[in-house]
Structure formats: structure tokens, C-alpha cells
PDB file of N, CA and C in Angstrom:
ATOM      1  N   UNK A   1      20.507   8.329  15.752  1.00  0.00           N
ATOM      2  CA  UNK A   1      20.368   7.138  16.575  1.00  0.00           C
ATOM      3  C   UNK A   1      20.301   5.902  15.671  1.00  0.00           C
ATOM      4  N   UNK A   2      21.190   5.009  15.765  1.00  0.00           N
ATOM      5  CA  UNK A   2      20.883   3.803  14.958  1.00  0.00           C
ATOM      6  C   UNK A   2      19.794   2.953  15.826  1.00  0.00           C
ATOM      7  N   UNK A   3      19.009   1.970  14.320  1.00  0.00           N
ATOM      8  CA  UNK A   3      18.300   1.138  15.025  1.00  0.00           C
ATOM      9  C   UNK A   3      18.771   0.176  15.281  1.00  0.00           C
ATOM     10  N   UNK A   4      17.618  -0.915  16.242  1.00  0.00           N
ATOM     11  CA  UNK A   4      17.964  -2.008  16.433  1.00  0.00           C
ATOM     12  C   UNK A   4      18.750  -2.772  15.248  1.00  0.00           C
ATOM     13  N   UNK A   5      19.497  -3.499  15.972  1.00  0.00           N
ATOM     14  CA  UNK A   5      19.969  -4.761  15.445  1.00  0.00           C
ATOM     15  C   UNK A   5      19.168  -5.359  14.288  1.00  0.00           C
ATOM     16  N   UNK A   6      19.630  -6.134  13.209  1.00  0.00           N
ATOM     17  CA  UNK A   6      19.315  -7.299  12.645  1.00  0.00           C
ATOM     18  C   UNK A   6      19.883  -8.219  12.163  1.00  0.00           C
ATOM     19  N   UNK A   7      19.053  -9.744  12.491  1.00  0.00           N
ATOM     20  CA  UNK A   7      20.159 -10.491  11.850  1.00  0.00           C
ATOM     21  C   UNK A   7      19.787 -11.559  11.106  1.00  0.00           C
ATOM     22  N   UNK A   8      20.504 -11.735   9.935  1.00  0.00           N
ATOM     23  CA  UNK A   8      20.026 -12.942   9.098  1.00  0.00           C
ATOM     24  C   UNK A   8      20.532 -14.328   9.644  1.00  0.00           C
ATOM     25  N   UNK A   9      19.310 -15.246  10.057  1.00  0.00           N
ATOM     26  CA  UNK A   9      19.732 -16.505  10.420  1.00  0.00           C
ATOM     27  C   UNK A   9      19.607 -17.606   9.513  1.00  0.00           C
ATOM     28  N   UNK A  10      20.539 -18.674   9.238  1.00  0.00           N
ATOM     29  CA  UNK A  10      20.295 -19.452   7.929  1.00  0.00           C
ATOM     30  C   UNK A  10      20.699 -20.873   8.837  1.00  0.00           C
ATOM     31  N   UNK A  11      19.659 -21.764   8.697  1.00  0.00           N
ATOM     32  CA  UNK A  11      19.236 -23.164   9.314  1.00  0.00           C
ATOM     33  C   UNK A  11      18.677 -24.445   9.010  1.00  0.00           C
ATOM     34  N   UNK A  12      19.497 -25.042   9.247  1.00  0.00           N
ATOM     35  CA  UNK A  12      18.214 -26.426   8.413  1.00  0.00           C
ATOM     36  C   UNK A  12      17.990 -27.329   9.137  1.00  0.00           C
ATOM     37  N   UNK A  13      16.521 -27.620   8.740  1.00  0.00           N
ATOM     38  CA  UNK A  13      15.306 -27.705   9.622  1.00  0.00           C
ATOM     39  C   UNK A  13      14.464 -28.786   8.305  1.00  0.00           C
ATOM     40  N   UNK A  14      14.540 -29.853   8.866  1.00  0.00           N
ATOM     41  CA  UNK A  14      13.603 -30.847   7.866  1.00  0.00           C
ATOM     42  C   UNK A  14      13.962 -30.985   6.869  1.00  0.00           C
ATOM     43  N   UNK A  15      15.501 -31.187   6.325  1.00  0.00           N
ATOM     44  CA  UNK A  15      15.714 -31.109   4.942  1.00  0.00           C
ATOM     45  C   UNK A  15      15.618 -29.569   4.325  1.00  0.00           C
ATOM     46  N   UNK A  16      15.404 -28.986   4.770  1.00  0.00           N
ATOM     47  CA  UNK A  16      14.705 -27.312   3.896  1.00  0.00           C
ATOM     48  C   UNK A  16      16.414 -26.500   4.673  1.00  0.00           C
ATOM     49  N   UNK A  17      16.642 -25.627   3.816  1.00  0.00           N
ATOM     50  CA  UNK A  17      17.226 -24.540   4.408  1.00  0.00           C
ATOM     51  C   UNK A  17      16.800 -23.227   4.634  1.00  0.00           C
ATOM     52  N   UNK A  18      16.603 -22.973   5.745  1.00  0.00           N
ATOM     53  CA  UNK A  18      15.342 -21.591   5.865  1.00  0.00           C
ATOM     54  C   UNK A  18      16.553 -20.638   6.766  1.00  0.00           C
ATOM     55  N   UNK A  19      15.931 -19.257   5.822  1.00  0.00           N
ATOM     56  CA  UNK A  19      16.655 -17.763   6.292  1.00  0.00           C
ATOM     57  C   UNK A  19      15.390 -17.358   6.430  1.00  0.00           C
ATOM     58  N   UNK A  20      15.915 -16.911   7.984  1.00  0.00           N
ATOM     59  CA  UNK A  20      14.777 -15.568   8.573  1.00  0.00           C
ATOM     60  C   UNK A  20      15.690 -14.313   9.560  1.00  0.00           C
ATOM     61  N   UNK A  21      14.923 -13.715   9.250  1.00  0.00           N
ATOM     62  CA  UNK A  21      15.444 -12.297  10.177  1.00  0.00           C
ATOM     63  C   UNK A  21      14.686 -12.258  11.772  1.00  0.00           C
ATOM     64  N   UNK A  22      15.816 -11.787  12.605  1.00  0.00           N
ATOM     65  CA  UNK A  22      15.133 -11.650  13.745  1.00  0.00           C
ATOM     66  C   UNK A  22      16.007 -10.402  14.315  1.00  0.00           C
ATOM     67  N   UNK A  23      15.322  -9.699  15.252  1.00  0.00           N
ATOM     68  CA  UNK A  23      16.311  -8.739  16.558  1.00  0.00           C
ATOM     69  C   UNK A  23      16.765  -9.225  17.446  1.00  0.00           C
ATOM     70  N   UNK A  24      16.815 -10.591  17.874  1.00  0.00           N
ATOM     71  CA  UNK A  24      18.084 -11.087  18.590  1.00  0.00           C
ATOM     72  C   UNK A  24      18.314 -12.452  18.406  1.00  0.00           C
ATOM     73  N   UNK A  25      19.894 -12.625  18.681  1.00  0.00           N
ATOM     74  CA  UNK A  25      20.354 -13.978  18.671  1.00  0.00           C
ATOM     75  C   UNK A  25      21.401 -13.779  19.396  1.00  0.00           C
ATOM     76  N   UNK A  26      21.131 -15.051  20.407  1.00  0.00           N
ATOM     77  CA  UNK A  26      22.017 -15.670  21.742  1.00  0.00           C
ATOM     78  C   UNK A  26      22.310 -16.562  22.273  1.00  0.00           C
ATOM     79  N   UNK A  27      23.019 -17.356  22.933  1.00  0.00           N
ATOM     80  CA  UNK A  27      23.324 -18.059  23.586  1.00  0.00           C
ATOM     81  C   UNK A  27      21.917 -18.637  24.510  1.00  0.00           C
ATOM     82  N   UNK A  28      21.442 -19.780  24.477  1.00  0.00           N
ATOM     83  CA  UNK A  28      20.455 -20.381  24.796  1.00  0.00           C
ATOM     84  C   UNK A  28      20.521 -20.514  26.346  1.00  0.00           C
ATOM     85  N   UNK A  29      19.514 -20.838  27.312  1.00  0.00           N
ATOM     86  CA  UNK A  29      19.941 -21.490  28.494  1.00  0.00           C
ATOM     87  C   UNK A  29      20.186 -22.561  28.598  1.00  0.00           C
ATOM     88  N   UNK A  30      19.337 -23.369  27.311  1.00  0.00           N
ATOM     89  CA  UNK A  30      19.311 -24.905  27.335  1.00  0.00           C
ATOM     90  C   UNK A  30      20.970 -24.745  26.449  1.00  0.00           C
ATOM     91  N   UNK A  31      21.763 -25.631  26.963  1.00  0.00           N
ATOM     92  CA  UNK A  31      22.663 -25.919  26.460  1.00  0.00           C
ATOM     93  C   UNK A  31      22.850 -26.704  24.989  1.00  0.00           C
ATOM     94  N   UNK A  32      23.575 -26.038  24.613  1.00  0.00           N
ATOM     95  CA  UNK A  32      23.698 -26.704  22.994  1.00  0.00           C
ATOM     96  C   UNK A  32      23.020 -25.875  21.886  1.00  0.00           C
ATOM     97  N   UNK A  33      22.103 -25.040  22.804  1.00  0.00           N
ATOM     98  CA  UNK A  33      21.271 -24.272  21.501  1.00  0.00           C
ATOM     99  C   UNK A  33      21.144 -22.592  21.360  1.00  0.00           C
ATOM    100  N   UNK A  34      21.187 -22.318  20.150  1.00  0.00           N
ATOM    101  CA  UNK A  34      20.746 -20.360  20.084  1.00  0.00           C
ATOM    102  C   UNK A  34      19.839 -20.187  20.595  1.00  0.00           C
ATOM    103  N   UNK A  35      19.150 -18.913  21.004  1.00  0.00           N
ATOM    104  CA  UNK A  35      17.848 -18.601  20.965  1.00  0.00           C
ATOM    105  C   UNK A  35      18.028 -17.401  19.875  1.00  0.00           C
ATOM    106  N   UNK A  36      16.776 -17.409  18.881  1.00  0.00           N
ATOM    107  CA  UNK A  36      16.783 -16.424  18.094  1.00  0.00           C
ATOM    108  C   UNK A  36      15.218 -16.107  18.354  1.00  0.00           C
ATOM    109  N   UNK A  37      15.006 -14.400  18.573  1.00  0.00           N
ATOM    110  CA  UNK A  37      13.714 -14.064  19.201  1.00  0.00           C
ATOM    111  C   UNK A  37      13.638 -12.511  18.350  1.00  0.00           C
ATOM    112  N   UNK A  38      12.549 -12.800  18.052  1.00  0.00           N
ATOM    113  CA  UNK A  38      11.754 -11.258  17.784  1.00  0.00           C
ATOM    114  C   UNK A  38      11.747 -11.527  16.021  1.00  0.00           C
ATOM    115  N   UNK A  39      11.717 -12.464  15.915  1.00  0.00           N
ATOM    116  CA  UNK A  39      11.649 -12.711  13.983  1.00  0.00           C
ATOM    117  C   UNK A  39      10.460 -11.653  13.693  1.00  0.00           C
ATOM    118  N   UNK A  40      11.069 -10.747  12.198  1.00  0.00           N
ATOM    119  CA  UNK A  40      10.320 -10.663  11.474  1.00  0.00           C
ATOM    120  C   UNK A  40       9.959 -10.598  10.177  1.00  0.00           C
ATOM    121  N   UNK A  41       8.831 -10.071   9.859  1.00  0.00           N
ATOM    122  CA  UNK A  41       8.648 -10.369   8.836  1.00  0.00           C
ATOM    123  C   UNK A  41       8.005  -9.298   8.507  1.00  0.00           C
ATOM    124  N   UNK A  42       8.213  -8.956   6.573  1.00  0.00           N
ATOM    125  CA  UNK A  42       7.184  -7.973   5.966  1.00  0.00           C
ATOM    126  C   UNK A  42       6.586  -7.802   6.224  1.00  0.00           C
ATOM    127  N   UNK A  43       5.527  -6.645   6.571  1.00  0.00           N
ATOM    128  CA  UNK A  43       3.811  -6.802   6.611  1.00  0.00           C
ATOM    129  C   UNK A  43       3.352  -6.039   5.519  1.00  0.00           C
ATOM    130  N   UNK A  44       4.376  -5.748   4.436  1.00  0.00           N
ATOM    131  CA  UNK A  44       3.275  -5.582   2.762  1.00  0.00           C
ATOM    132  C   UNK A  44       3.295  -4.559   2.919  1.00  0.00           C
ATOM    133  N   UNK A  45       3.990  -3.817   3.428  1.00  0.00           N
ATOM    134  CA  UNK A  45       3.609  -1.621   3.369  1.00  0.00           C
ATOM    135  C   UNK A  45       4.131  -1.653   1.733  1.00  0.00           C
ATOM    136  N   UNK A  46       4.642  -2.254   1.011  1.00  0.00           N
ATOM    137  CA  UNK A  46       5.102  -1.800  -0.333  1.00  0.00           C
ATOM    138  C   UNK A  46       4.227  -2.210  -1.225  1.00  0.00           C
ATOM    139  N   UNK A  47       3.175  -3.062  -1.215  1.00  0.00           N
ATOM    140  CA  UNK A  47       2.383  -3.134  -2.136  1.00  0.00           C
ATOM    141  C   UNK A  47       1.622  -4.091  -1.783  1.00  0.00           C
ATOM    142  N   UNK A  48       0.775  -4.870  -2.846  1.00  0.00           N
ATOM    143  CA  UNK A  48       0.064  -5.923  -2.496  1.00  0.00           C
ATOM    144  C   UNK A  48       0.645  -6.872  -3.505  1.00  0.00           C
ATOM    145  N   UNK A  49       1.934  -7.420  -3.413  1.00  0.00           N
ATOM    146  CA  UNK A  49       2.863  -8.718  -3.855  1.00  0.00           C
ATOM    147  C   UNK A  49       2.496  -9.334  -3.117  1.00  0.00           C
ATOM    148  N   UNK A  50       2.098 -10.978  -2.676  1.00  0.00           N
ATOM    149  CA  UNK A  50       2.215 -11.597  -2.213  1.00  0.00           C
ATOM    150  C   UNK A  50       3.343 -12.427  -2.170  1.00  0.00           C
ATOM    151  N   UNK A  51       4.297 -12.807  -1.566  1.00  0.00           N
ATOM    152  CA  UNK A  51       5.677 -14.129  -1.709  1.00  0.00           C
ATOM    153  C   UNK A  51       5.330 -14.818  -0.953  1.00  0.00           C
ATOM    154  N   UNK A  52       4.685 -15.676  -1.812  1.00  0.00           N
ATOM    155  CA  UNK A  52       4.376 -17.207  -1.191  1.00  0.00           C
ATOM    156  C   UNK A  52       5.414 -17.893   0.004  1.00  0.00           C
ATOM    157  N   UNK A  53       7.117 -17.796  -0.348  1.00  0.00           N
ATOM    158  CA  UNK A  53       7.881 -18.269   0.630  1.00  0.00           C
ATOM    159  C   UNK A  53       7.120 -17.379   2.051  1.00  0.00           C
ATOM    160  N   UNK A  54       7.552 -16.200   2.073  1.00  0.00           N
ATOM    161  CA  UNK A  54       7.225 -15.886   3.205  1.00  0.00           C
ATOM    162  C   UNK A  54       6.028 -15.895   3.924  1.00  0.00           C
ATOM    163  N   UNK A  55       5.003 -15.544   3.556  1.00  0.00           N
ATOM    164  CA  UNK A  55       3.579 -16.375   3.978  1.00  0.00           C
ATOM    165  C   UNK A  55       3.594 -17.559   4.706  1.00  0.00           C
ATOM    166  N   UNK A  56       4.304 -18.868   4.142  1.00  0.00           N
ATOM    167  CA  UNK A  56       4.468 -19.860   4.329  1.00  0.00           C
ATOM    168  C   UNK A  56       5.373 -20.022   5.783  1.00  0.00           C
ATOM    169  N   UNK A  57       6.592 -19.361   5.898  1.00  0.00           N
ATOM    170  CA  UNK A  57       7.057 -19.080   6.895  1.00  0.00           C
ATOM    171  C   UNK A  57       6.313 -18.385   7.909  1.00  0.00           C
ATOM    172  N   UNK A  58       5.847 -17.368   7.572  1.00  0.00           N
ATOM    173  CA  UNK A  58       4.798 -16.282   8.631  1.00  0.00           C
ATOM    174  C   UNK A  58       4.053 -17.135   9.286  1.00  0.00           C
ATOM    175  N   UNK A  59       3.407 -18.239   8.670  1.00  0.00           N
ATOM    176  CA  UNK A  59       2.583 -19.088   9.024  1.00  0.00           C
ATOM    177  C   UNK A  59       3.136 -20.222   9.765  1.00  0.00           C
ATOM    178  N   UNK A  60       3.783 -20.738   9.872  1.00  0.00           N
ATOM    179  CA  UNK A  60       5.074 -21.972  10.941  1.00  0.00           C
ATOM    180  C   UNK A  60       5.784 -21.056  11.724  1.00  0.00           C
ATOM    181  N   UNK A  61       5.924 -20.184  12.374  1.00  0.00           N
ATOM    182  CA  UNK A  61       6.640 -19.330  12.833  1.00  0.00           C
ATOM    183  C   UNK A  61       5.560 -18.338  13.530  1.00  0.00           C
ATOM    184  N   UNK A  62       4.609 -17.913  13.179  1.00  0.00           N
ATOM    185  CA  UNK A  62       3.416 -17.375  13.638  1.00  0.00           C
ATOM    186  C   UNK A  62       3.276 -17.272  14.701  1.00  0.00           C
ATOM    187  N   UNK A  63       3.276 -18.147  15.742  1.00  0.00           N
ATOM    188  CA  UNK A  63       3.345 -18.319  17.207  1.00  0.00           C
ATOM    189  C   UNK A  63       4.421 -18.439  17.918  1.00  0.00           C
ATOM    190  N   UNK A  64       5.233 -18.195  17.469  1.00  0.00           N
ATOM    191  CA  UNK A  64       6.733 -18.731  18.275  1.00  0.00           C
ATOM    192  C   UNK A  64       7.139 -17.065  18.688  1.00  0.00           C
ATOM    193  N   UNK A  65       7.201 -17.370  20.133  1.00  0.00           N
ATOM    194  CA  UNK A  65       8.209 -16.250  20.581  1.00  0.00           C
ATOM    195  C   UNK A  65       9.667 -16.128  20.594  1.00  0.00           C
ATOM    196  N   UNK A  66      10.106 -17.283  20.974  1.00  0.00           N
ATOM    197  CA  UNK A  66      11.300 -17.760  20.903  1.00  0.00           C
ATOM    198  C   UNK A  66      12.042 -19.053  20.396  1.00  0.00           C
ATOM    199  N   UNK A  67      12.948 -18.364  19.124  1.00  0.00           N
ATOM    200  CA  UNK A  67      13.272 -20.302  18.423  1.00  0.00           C
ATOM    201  C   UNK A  67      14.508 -20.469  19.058  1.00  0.00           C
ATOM    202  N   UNK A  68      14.329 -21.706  19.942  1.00  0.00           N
ATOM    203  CA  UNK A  68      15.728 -22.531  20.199  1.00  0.00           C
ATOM    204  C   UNK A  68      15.851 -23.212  19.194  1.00  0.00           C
ATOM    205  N   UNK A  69      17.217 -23.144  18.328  1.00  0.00           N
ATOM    206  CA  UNK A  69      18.154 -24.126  17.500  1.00  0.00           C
ATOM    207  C   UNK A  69      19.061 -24.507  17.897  1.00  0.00           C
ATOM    208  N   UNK A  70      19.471 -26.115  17.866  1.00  0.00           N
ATOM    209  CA  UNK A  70      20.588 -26.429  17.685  1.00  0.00           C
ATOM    210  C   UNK A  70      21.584 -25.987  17.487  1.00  0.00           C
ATOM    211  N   UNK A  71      23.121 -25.701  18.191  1.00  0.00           N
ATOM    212  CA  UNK A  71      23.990 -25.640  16.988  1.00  0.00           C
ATOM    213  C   UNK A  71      24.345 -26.108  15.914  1.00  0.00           C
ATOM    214  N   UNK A  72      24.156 -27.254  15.982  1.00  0.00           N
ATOM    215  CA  UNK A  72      24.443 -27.903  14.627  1.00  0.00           C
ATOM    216  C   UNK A  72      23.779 -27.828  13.501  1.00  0.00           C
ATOM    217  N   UNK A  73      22.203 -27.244  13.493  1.00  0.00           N
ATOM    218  CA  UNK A  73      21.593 -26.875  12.270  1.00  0.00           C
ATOM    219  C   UNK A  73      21.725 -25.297  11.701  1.00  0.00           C
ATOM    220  N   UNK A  74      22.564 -24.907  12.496  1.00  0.00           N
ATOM    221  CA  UNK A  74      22.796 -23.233  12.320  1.00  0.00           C
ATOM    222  C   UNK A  74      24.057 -23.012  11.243  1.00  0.00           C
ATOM    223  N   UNK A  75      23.844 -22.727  10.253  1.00  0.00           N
ATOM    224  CA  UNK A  75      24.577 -22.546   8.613  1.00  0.00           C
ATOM    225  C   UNK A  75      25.093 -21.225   8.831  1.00  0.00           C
ATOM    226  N   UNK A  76      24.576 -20.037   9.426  1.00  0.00           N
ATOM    227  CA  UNK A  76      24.995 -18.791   9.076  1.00  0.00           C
ATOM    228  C   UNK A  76      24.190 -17.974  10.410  1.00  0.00           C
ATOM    229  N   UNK A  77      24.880 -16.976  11.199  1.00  0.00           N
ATOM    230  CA  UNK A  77      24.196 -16.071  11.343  1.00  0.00           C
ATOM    231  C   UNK A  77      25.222 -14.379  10.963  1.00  0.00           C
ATOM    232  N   UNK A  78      24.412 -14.035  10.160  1.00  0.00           N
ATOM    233  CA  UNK A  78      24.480 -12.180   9.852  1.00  0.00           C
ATOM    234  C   UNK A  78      24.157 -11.034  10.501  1.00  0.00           C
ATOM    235  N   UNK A  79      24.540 -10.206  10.917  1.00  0.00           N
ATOM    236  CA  UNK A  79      24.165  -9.018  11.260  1.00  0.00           C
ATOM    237  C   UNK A  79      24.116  -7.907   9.982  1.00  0.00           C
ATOM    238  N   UNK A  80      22.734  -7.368   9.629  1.00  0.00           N
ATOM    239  CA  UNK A  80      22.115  -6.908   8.468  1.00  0.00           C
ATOM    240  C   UNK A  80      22.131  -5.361   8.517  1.00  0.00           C
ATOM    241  N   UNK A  81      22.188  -4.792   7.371  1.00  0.00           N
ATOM    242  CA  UNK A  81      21.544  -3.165   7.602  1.00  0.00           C
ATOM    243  C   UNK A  81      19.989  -3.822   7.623  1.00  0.00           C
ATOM    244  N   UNK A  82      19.742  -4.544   6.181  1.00  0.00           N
ATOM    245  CA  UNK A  82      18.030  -3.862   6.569  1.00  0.00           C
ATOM    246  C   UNK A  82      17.549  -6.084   5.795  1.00  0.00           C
ATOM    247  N   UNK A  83      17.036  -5.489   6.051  1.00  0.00           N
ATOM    248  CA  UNK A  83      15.848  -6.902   5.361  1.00  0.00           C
ATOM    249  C   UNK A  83      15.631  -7.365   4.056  1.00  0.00           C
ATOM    250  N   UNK A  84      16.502  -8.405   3.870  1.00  0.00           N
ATOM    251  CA  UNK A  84      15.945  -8.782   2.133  1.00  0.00           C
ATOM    252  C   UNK A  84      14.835 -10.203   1.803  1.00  0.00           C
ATOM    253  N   UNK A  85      14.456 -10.651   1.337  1.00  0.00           N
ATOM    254  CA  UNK A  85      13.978 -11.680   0.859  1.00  0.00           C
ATOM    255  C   UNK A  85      13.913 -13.307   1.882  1.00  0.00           C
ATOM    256  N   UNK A  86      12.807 -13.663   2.082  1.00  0.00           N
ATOM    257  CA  UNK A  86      13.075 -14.799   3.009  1.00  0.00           C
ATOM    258  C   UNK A  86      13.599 -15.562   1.806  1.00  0.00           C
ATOM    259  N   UNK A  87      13.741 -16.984   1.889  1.00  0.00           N
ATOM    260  CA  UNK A  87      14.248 -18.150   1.052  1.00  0.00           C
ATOM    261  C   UNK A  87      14.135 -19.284   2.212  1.00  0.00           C
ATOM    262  N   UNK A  88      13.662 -20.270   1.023  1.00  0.00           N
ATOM    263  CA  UNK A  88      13.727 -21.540   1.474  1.00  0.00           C
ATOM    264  C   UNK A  88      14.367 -22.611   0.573  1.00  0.00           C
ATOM    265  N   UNK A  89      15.305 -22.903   0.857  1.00  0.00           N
ATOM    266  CA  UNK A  89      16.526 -23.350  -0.311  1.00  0.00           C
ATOM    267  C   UNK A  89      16.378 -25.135   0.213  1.00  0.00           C
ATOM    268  N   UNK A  90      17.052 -26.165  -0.838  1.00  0.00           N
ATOM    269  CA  UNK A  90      17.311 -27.274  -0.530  1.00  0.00           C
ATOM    270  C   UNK A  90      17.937 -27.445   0.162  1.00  0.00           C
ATOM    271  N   UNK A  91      18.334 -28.539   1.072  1.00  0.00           N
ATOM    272  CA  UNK A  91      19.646 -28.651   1.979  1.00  0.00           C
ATOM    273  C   UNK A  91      20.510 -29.217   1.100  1.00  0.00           C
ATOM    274  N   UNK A  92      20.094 -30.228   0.023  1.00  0.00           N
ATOM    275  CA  UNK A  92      21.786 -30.669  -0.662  1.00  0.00           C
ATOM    276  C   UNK A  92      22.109 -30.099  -1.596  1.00  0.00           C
ATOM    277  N   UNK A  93      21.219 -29.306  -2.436  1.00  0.00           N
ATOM    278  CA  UNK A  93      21.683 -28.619  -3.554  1.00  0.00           C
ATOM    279  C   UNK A  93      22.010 -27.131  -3.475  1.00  0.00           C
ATOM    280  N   UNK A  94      20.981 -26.457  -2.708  1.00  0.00           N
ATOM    281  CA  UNK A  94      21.383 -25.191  -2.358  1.00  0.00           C
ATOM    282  C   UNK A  94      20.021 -24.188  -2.797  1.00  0.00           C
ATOM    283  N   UNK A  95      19.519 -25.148  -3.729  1.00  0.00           N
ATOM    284  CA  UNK A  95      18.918 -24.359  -4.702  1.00  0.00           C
ATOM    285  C   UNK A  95      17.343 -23.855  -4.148  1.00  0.00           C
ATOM    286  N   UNK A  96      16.555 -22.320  -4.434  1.00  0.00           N
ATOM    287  CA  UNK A  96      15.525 -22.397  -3.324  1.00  0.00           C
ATOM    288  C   UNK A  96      14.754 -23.117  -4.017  1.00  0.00           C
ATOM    289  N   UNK A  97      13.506 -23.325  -3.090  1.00  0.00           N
ATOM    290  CA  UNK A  97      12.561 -24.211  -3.290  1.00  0.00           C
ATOM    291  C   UNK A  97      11.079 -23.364  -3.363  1.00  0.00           C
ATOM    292  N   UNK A  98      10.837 -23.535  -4.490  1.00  0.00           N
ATOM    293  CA  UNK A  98       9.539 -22.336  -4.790  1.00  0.00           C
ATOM    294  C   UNK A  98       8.027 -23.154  -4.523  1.00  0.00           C
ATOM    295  N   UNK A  99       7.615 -22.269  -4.056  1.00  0.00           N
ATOM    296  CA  UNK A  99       6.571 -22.065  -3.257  1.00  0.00           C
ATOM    297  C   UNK A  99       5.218 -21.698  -4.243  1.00  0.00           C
ATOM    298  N   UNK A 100       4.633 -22.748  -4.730  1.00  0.00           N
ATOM    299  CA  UNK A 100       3.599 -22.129  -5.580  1.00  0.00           C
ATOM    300  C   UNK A 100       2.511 -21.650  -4.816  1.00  0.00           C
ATOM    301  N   UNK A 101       1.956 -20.891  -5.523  1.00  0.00           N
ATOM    302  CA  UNK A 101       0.612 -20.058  -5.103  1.00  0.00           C
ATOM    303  C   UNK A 101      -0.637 -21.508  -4.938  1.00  0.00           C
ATOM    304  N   UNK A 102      -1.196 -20.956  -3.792  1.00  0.00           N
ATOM    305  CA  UNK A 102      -2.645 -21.820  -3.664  1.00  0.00           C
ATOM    306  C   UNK A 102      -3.781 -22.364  -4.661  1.00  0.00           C
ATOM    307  N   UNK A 103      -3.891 -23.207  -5.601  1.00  0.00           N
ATOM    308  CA  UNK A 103      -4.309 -23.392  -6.342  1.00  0.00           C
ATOM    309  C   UNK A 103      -5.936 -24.008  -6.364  1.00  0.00           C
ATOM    310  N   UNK A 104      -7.006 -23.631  -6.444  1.00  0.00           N
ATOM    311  CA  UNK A 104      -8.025 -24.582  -6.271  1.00  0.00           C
ATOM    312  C   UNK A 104      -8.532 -25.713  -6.976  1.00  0.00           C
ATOM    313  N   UNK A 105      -8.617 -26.275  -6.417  1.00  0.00           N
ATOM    314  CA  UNK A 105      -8.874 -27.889  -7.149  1.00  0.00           C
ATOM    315  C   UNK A 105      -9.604 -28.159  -8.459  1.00  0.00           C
ATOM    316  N   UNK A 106      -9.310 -28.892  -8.953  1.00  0.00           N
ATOM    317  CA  UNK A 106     -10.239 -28.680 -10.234  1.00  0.00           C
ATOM    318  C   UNK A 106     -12.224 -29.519  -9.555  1.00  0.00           C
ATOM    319  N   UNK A 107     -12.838 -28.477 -10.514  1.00  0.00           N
ATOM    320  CA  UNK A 107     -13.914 -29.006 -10.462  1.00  0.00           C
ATOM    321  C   UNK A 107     -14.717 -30.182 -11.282  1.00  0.00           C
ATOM    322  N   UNK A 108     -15.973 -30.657 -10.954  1.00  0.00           N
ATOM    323  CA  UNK A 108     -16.298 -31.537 -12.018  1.00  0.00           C
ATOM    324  C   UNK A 108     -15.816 -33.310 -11.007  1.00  0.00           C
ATOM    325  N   UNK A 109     -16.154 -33.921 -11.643  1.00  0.00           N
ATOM    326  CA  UNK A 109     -15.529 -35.474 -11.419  1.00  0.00           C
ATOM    327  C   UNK A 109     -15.490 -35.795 -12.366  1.00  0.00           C
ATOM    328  N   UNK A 110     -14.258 -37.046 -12.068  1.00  0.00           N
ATOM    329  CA  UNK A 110     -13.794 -37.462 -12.861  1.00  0.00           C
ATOM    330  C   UNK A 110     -14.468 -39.013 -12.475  1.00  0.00           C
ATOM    331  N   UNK A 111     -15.896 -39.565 -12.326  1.00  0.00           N
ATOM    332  CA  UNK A 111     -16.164 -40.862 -12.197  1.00  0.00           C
ATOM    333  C   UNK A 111     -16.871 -41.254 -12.965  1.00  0.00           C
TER     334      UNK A 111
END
């Protein structure tokens, strides 16, 4: 039995170019736009890596059942065997945009 569907969607959204995976993408009701529904994401069964990109995404995306996009911000959609790497790339250069780890502030003052 094959499984569900997947598909890589690639979009830009605020200057950023963001790829995420979801189990469906369709034709919107609202006119003009996809709906892409059922995004997911890792949940870490392979280890305890953290990737900051995706976190970051998990987290803006977190609540959404269903993303209506534009057509016009829609760069790519794929139909996948399996799941690779989120990315969050520039929109003019291409290049991704890394995501540093949470850093805590320095202590002490400086007055």
C-alpha cells in the first residue's frame, strides 16, 4: 500500500523564501489562492538535533490548519517520496538564511 501523498511547497512570504511539507495542496475556494493543509514537521524520533530553521517554522505555523497562498507567492510545488530539510532561503539571493540558536544575554551591566 503506498502512503499518503507529499509535497514540497516553496513560497515567499515577507521577503524569506520558506519550504514546507504538507499532505495536501489545492485549489482554494477563495479565488486566487492554494490551500496547502496538513503541514508537517519532524518530531525528533532520530535524535536530539535540534534545527533551529525548523523550530522556528513549527512555531509560525503551529496553529494553522490551513495555509491559503497566493498564487503569486508560490515558487514551486513537489510531490516527494519522503521529507528532507525545511529551509528558509533569501528571496533575492537564494541563499538560506541561518537561524542561530537562542542565545542568553550577557550578564553584568554595562553602566
Amino acid at each position: 500500500m503506498r502512503s499518503k501523498k507529499l509535497y514540497k511547497v516553496t513560497f515567499l512570504s515577507q521577503g524569506k523564501m520558506l519550504e514546507l511539507y504538507a499532505r495536501q495542496v489545492s485549489s482554494s475556494a477563495l479565488w486566487g489562492f492554494t490551500e496547502v493543509a496538513d503541514i508537517t514537521f519532524d518530531h525528533g524520533t532520530e535524535g536530539v538535533v535540534i534545527d533551529p530553521t525548523e523550530e522556528r517554522l513549527r512555531e509560525e505555523f503551529a496553529n494553522t490548519r490551513v495555509l491559503h497562498l497566493p498564487i503569486q507567492c508560490i515558487v514551486r510545488v513537489e510531490e516527494v517520496e519522503k521529507r528532507g530539510p525545511l529551509a528558509i532561503r533569501d528571496a533575492a539571493s537564494g541563499e538560506k538564511v541561518v537561524m542561530p540558536f537562542p542565545v542568553a544575554p550577557p550578564r553584568g551591566g554595562g553602566k
